[in-house]
C-alpha atoms as a PDB file:
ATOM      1  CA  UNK A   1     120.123  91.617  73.237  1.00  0.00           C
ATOM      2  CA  UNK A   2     119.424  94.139  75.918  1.00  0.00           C
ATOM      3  CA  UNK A   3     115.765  95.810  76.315  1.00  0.00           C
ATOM      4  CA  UNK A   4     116.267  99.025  77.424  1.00  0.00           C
ATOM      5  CA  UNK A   5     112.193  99.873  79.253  1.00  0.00           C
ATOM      6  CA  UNK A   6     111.482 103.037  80.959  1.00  0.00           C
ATOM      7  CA  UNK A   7     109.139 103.254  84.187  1.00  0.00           C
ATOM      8  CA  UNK A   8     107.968 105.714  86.575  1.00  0.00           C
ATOM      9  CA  UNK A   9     108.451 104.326  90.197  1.00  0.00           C
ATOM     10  CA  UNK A  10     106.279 105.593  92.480  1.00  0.00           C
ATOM     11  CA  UNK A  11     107.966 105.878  96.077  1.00  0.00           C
ATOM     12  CA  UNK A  12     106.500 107.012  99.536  1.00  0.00           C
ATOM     13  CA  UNK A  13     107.801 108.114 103.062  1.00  0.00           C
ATOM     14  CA  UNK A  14     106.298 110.550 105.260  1.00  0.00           C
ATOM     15  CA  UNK A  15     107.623 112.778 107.467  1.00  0.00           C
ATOM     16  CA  UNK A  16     109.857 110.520 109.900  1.00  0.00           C
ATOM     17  CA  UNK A  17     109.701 107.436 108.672  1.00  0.00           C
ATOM     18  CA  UNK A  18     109.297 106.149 104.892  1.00  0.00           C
ATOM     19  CA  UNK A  19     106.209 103.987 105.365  1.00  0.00           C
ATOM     20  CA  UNK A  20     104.199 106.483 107.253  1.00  0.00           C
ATOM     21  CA  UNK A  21     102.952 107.642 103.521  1.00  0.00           C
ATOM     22  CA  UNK A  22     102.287 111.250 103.493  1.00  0.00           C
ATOM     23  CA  UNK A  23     104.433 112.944 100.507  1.00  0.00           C
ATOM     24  CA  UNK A  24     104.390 111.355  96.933  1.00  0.00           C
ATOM     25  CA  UNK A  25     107.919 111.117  94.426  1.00  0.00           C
ATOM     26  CA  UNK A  26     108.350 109.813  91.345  1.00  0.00           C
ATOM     27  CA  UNK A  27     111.255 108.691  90.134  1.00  0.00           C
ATOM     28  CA  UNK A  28     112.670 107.083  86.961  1.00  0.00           C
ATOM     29  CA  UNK A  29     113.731 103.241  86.818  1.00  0.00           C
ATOM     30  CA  UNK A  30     116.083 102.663  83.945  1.00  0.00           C
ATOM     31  CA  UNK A  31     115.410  98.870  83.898  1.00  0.00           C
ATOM     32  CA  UNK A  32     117.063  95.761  81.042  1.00  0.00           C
ATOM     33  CA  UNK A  33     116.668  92.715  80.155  1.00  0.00           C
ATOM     34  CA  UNK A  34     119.885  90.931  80.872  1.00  0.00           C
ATOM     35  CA  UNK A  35     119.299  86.810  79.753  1.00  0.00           C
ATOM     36  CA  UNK A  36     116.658  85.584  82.385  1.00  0.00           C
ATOM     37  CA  UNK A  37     117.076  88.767  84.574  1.00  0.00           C
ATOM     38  CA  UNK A  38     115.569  92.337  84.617  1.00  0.00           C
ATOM     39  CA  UNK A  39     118.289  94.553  86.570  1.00  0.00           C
ATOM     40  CA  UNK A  40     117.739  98.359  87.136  1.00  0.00           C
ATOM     41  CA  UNK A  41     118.792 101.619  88.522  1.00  0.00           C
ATOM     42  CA  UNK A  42     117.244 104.819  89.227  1.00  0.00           C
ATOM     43  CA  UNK A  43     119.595 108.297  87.402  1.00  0.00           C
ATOM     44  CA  UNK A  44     118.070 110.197  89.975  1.00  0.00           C
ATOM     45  CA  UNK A  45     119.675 108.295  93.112  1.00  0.00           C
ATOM     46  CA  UNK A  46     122.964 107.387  92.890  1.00  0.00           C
ATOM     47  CA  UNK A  47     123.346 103.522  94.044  1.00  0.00           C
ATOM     48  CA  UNK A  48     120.070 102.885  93.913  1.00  0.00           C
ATOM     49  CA  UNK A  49     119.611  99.381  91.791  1.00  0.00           C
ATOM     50  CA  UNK A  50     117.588  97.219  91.418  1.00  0.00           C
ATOM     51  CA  UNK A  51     117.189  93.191  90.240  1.00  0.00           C
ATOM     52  CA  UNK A  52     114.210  90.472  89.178  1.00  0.00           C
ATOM     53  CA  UNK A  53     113.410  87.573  87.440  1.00  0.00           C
ATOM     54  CA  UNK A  54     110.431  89.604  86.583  1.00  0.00           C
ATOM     55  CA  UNK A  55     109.652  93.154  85.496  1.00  0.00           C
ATOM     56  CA  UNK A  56     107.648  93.413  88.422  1.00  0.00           C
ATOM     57  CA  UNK A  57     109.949  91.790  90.756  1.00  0.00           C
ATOM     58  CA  UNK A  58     112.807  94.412  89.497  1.00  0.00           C
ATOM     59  CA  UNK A  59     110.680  97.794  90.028  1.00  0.00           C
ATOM     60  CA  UNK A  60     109.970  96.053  93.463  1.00  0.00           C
ATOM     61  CA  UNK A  61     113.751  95.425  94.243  1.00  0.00           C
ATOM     62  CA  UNK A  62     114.478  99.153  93.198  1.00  0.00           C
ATOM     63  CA  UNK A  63     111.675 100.770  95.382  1.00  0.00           C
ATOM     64  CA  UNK A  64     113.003  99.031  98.445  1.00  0.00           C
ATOM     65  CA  UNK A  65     116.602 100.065  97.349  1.00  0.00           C
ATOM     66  CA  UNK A  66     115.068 104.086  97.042  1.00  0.00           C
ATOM     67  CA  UNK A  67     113.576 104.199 100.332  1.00  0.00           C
ATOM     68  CA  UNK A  68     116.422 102.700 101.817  1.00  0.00           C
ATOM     69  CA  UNK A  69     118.751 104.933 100.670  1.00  0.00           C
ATOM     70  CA  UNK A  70     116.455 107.691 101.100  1.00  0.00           C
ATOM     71  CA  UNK A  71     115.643 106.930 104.735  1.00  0.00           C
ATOM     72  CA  UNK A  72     119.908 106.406 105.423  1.00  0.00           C
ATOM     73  CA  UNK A  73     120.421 109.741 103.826  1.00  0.00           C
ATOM     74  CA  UNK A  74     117.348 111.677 105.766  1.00  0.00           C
ATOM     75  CA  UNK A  75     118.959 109.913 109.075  1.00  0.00           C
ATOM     76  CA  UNK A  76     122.380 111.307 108.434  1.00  0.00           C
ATOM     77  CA  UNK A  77     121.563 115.006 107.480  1.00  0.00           C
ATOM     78  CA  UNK A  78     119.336 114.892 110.931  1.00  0.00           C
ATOM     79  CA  UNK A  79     122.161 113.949 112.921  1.00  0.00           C
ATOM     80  CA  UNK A  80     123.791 116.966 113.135  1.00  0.00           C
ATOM     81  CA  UNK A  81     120.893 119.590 113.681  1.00  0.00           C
ATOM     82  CA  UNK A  82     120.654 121.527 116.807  1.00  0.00           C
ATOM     83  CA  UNK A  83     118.075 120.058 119.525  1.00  0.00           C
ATOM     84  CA  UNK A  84     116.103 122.764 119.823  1.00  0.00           C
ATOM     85  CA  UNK A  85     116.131 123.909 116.016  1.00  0.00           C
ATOM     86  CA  UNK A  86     112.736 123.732 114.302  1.00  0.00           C
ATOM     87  CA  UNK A  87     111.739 121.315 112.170  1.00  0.00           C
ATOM     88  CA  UNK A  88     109.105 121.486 109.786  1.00  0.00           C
ATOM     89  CA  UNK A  89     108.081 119.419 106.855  1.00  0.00           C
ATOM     90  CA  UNK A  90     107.542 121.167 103.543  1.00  0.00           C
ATOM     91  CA  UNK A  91     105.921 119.460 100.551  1.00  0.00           C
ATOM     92  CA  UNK A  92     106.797 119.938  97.121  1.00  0.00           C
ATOM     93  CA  UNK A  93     104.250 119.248  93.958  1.00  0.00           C
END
């Protein structure tokens, strides 16, 4: 039988780069029991999943998996802005 557990999962990137910690999400982990595994995703970013042989080990898995994507997706819609357009960080509580 499957456990269906909610958790918060706190992830942080900064302003370039995701480990220079300077803003503060939250987002949700949807995370199951599935035999002797915990697997997971997060609703709020699609493709973002998660796996562990522990609870712990799972919300681990999907935090890396969140900042990756987040950090991919940050790179990409950079790409294409002007050189000498301004950029400015903006923090939302």
């Amino acid at each position: 039988m499957v456990d269906d557990i909610l958790f918060i999962v706190n992830i942080y990137f900064g302003r370039d780069f995701w480990w220079e910690s300077t803003m503060h999400n939250e987002f949700t982990a949807v995370i199951e029991k599935d035999e002797e595994w915990y697997i997971s995703y997060c609703p709020e970013i699609p493709g973002a999943n998660g796996q562990g042989r522990t609870v712990e080990e799972c919300k681990n898995s999907l935090a890396e998996a969140i900042s990756l994507i987040l950090e991919d997706r940050r790179e990409d819609a950079l790409r294409g802005v002007p050189a000498d357009a301004k950029r400015e960080t903006i923090t939302i509580s």
